[in-house]
Protein backbone atom coordinates (compact mmCIF):
# COMPACT_ATOMS: atom_id res chain seq x y z
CA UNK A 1 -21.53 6.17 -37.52
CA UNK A 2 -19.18 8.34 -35.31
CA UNK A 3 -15.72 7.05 -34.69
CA UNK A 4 -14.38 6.71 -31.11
CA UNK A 5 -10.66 6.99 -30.67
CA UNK A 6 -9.40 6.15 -26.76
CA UNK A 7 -6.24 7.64 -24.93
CA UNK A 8 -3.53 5.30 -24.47
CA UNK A 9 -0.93 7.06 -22.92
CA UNK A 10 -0.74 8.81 -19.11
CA UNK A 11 -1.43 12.06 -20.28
CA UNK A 12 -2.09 13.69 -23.64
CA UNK A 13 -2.15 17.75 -24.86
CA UNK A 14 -4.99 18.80 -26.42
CA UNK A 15 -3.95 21.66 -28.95
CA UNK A 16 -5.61 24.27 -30.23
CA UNK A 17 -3.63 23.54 -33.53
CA UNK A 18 -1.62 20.89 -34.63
CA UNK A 19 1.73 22.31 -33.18
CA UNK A 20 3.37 20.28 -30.18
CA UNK A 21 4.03 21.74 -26.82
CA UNK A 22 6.82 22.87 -24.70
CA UNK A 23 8.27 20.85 -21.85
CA UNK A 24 7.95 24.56 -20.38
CA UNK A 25 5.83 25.67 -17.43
CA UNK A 26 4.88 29.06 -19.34
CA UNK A 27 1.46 30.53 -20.74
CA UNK A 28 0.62 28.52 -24.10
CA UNK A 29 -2.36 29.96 -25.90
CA UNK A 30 -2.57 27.04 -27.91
CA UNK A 31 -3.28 24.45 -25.21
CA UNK A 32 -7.01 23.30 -24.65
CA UNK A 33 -6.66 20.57 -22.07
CA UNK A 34 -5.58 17.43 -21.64
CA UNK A 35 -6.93 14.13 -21.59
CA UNK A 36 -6.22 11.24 -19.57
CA UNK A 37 -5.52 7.57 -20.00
CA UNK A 38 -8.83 5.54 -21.33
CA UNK A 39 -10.73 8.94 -21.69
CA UNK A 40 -12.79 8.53 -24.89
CA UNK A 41 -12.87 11.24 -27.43
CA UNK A 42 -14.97 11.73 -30.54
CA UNK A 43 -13.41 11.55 -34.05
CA UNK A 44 -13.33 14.98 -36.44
CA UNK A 45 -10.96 14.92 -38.79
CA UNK A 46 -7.13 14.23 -39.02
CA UNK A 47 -4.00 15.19 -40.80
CA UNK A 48 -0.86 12.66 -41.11
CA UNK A 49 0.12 12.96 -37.35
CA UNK A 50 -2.77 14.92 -35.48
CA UNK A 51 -6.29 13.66 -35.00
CA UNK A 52 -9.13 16.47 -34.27
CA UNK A 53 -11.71 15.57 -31.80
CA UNK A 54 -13.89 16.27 -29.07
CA UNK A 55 -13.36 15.16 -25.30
CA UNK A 56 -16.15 14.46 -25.13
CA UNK A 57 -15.49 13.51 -21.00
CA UNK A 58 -15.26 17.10 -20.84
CA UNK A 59 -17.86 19.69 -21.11
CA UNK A 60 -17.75 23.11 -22.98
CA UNK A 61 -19.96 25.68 -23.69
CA UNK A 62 -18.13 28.89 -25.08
CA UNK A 63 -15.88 27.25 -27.99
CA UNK A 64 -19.23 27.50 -30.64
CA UNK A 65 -21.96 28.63 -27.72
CA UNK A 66 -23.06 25.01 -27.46
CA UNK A 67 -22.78 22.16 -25.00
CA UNK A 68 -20.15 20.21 -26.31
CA UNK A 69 -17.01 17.87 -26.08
CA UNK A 70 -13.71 19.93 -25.65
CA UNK A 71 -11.89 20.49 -29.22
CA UNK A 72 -8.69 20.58 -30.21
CA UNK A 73 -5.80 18.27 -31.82
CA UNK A 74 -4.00 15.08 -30.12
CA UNK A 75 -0.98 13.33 -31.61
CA UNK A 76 -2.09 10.26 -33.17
CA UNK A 77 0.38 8.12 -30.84
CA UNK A 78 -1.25 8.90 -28.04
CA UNK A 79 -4.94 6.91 -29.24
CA UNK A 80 -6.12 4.20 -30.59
CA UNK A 81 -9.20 3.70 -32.60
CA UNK A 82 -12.37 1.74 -30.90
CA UNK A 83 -15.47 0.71 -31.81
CA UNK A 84 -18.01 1.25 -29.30
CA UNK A 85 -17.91 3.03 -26.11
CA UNK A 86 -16.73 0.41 -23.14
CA UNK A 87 -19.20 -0.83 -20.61
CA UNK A 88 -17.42 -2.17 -17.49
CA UNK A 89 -17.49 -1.87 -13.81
CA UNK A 90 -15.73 1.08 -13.49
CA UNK A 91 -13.11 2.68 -11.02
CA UNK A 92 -11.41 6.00 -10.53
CA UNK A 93 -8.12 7.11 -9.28
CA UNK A 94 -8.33 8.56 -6.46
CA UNK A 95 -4.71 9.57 -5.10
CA UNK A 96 -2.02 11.29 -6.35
CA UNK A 97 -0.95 8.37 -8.82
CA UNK A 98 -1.70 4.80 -9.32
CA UNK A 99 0.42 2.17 -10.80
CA UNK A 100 -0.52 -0.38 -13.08
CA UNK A 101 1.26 -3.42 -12.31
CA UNK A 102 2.36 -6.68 -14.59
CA UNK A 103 1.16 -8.51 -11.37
CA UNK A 104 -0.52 -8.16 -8.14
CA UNK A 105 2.52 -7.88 -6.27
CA UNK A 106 4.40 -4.86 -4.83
CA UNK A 107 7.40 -5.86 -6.91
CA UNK A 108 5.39 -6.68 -10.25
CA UNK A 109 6.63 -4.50 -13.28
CA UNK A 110 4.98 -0.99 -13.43
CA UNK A 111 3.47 -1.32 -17.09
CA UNK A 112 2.08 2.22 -16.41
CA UNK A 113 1.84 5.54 -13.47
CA UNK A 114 -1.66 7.17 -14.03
CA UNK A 115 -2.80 10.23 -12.38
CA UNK A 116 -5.28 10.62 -10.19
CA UNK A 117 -8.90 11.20 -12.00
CA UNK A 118 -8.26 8.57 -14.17
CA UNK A 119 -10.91 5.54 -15.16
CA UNK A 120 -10.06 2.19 -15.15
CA UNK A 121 -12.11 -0.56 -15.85
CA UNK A 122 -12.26 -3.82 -14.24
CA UNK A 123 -12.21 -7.03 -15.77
CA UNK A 124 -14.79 -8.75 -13.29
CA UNK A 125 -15.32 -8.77 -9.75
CA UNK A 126 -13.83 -11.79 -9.70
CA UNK A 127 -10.43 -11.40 -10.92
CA UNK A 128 -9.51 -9.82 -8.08
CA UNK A 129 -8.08 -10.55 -4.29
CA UNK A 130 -7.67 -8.47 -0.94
CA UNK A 131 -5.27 -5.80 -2.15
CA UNK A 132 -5.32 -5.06 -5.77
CA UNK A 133 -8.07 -4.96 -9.23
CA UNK A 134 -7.09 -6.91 -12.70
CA UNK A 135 -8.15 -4.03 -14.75
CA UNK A 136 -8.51 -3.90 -18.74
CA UNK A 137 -5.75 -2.01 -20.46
CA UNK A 138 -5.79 -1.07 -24.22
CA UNK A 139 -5.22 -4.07 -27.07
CA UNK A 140 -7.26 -6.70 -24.55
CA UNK A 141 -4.28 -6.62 -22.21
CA UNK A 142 -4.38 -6.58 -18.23
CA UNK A 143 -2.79 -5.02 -15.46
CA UNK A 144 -3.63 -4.87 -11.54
CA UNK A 145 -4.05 -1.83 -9.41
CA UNK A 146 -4.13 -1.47 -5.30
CA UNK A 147 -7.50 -1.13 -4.17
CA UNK A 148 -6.81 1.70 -2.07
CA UNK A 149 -5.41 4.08 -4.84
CA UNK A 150 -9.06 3.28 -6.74
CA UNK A 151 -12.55 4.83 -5.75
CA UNK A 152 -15.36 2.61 -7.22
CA UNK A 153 -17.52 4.94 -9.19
CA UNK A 154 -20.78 3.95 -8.62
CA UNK A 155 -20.66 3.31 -4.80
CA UNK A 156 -23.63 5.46 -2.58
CA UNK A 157 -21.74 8.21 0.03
CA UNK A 158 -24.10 10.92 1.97
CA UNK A 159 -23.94 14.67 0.90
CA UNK A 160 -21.51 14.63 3.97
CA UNK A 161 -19.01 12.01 2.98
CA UNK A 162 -18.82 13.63 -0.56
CA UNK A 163 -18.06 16.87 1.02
CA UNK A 164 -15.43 15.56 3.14
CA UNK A 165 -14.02 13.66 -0.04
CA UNK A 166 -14.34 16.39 -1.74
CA UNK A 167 -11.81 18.51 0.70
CA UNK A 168 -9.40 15.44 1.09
CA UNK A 169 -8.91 15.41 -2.84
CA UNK A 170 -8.26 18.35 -3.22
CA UNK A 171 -5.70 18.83 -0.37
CA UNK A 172 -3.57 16.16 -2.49
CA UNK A 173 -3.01 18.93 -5.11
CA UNK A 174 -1.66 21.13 -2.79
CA UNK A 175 2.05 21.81 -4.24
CA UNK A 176 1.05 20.80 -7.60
CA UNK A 177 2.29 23.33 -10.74
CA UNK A 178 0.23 25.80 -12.21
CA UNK A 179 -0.27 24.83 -16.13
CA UNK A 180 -2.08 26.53 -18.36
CA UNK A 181 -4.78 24.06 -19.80
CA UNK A 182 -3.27 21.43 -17.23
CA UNK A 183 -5.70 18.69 -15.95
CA UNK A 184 -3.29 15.79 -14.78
CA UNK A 185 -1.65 15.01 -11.12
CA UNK A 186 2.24 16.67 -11.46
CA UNK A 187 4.28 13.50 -12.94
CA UNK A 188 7.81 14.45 -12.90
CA UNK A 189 8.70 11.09 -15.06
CA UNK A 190 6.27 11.81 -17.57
CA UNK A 191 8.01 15.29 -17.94
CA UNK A 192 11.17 13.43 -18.92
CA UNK A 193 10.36 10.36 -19.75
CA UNK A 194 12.27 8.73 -22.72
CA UNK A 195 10.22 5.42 -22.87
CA UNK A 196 9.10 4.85 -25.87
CA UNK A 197 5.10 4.28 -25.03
CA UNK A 198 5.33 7.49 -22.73
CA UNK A 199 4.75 11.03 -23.97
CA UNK A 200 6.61 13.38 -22.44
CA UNK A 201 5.12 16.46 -21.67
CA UNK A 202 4.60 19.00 -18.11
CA UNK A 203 1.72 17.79 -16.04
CA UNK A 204 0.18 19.87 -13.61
CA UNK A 205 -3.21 21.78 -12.94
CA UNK A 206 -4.90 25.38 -13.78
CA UNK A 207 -7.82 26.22 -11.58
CA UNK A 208 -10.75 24.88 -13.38
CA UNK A 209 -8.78 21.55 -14.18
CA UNK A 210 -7.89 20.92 -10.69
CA UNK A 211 -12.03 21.35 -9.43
CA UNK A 212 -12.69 19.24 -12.07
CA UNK A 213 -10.54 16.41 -11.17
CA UNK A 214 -11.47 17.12 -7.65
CA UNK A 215 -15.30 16.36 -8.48
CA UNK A 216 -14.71 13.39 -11.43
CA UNK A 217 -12.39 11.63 -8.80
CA UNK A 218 -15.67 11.77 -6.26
CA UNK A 219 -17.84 10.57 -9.45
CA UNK A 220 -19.15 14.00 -10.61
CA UNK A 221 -18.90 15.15 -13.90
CA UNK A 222 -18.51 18.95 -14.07
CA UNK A 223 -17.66 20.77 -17.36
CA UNK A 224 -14.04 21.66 -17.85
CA UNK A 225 -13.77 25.28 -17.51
CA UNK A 226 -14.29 27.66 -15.00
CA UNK A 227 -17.44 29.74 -16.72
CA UNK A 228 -18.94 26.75 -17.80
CA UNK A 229 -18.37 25.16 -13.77
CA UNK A 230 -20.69 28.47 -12.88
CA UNK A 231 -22.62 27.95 -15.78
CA UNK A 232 -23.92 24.72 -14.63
CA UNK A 233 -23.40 25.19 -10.51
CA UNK A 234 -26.74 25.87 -8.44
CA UNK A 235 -25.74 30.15 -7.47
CA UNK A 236 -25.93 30.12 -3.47
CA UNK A 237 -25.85 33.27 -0.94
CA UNK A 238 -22.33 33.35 0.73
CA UNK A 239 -24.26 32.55 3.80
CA UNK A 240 -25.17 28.66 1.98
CA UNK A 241 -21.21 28.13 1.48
CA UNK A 242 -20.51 25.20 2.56
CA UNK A 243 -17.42 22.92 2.39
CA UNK A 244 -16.91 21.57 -0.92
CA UNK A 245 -18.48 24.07 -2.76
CA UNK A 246 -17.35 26.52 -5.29
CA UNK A 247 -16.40 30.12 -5.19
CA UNK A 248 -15.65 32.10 -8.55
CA UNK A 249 -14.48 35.60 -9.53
CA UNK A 250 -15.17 37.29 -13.13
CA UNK A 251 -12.46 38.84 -15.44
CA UNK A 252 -11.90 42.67 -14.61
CA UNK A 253 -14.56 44.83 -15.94
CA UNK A 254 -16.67 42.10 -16.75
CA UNK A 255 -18.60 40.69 -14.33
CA UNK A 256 -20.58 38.28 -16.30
CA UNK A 257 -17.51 36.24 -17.79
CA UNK A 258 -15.96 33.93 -15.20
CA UNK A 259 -12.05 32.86 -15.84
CA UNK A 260 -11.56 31.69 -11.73
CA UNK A 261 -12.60 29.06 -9.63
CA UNK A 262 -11.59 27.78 -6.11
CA UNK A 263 -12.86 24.87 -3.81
CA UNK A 264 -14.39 26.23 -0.66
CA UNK A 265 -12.73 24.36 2.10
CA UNK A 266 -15.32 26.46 5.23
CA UNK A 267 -14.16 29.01 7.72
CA UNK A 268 -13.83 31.34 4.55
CA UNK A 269 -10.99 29.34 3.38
CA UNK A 270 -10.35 27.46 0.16
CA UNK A 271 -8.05 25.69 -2.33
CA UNK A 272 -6.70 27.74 -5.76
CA UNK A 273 -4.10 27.79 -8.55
CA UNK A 274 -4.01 31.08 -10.11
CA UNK A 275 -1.26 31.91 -12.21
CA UNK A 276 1.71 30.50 -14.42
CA UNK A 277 4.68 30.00 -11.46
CA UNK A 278 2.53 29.62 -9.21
CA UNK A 279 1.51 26.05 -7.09
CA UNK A 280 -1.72 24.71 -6.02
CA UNK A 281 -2.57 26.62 -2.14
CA UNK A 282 -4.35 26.98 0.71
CA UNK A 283 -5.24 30.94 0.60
CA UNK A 284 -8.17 33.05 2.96
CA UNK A 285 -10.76 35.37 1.70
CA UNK A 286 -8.69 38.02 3.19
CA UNK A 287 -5.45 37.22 1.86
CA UNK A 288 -6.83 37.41 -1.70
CA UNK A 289 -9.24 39.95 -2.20
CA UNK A 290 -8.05 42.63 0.85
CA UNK A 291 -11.48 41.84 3.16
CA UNK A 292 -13.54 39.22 5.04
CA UNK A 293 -16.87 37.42 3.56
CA UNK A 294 -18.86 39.66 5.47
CA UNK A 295 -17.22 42.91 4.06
CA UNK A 296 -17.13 41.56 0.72
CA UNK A 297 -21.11 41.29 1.57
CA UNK A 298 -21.57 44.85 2.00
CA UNK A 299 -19.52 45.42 -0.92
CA UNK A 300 -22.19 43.69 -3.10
CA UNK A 301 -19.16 41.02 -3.73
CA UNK A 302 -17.71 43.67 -6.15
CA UNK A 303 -13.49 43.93 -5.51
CA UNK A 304 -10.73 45.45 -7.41
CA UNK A 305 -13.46 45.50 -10.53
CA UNK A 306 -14.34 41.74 -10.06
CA UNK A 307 -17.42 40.07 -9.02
CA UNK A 308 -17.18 36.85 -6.42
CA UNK A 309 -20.09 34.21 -6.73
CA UNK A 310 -20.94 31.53 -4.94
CA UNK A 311 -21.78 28.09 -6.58
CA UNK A 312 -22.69 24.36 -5.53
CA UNK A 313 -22.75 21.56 -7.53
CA UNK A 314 -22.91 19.02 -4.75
CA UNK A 315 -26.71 17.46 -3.85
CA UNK A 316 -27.72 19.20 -7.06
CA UNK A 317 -28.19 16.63 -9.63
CA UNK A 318 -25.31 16.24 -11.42
């Protein structure tokens, strides 16, 4: 029988090896990801402090060339063991941060900040009012969250709506840190937090993280990195761009390995993070690669020894 463990802090590192990491804002080779509050992973092994498992919420391909959870290491403080996968009506955050409150009531206690792509489950449609959820926390406790910080997941939008969504989430990273193998909303307490059920750690975004927060906040599940994203996108003419889709660019001198994404916003603009220092921002076609979509048309999409793709994942079954 395989062993579930759930994430019970904020945020949580996933490690390539059992090692810690920095507070720092710098290129760390062994960070994977990270996982978010009530994200279930998959059980592997362990060693006194670390456990080894799959997030299994997140999609790879390229780890062992098969679909799988993301691997790495998480510090045993940061999950508990369950026994079955939970079943509830679920919800997802869908702004910058959400607080968990003692009580439905602006001045309740904040038992926890979560950031925004985070599932929550509620305890029944009933335990609710006008402005806030009682959701299910870890070790049968209960909190409340405002109904306007929560999307519920399995509510029915047009191709349309999800697009706009789409663009509106992803404008609230704008700002955010680049961090390598980031995948959380930038939480400055969490950074520096000394409370004792809080990890602290940096929070923050690299490309691939932020589209796939972008999509799991809108309730699609897209795989965590940026060659898997194009791996499993529909490939589209840069005359089917639309907003809301995805544009990606290959390492140099490789044009069939992808390591960049960016959210298409239309009018050959779009959303990126794209390097350690650097924030979440707005950028143009132009700007970036030197020419216009048309030019980079008649330039077979070939610039600076890249290649620039065009992807949907939107209306496509996911």
């Amino acid at each position: 029988m395989e062993k579930l463990l759930i994430v019970n802090v904020p945020v949580a590192n996933l490690r390539r090896k059992p090692v810690d990491a920095t507070l720092e804002y710098v290129h760390d080779d062994l960070q994977e990801t990270q996982v978010l509050f009530n994200e279930v992973l998959l059980y592997k092994d362990e060693n006194k402090d670390w456990y080894h498992v799959e997030a299994i919420e997140q999609q790879e391909f390229t780890h062992s060339n098969i679909w799988q959870g993301y691997p790495g290491w998480v510090r045993k403080k940061s999950v508990k063991v369950i026994d079955k996968y939970p079943e509830y009506d679920t919800v997802v955050v869908k702004n910058k941060i959400a607080r968990i409150l003692h009580s439905p009531s602006e001045t309740a206690e904040v038992l926890l900040t979560l950031s925004i792509g985070t599932r929550l489950w509620i305890k029944g449609k009933e335990a609710s009012n006008e402005e806030y959820y009682q959701v299910e926390l870890i070790n049968r406790k209960y909190g409340w969250v405002k109904k306007e910080d929560v999307n519920i997941m399995n509510k029915k939008v047009s191709e349309n709506q999800i697009r706009e969504k789409i663009v509106n989430t992803g404008k609230l990273f704008l700002g955010v840190p680049y961090l390598w193998g980031g995948r959380s909303m930038y939480i400055p307490e969490l950074q520096f937090s000394v409370h004792p059920k809080l990890q602290s750690m940096a929070t923050g975004v690299d490309c691939s993280g932020l589209t796939n927060l972008v999509f799991r906040v809108n309730n699609i599940d897209i795989p965590r990195d940026a060659h898997e994203q194009w791996m499993k996108s529909e490939h589209i003419t840069s005359e089917e761009l639309k907003t809301g889709d995805l544009l990606f660019a290959s390492t140099e001198g490789n044009i069939h390995s992808i390591n960049h994404v960016m959210l298409y916003m239309g009018d050959e603009r779009f959303i990126e993070v794209s390097e350690t220092g650097s924030f979440v921002r707005l950028n143009t076609l132009k700007k970036k690669f030197g020419i216009g979509i048309s030019k980079l048309a008649q330039h077979h999409f070939l610039v600076d020894n890249k290649k620039i793709y065009c992807g949907r994942v939107i209306g496509t079954g996911f």
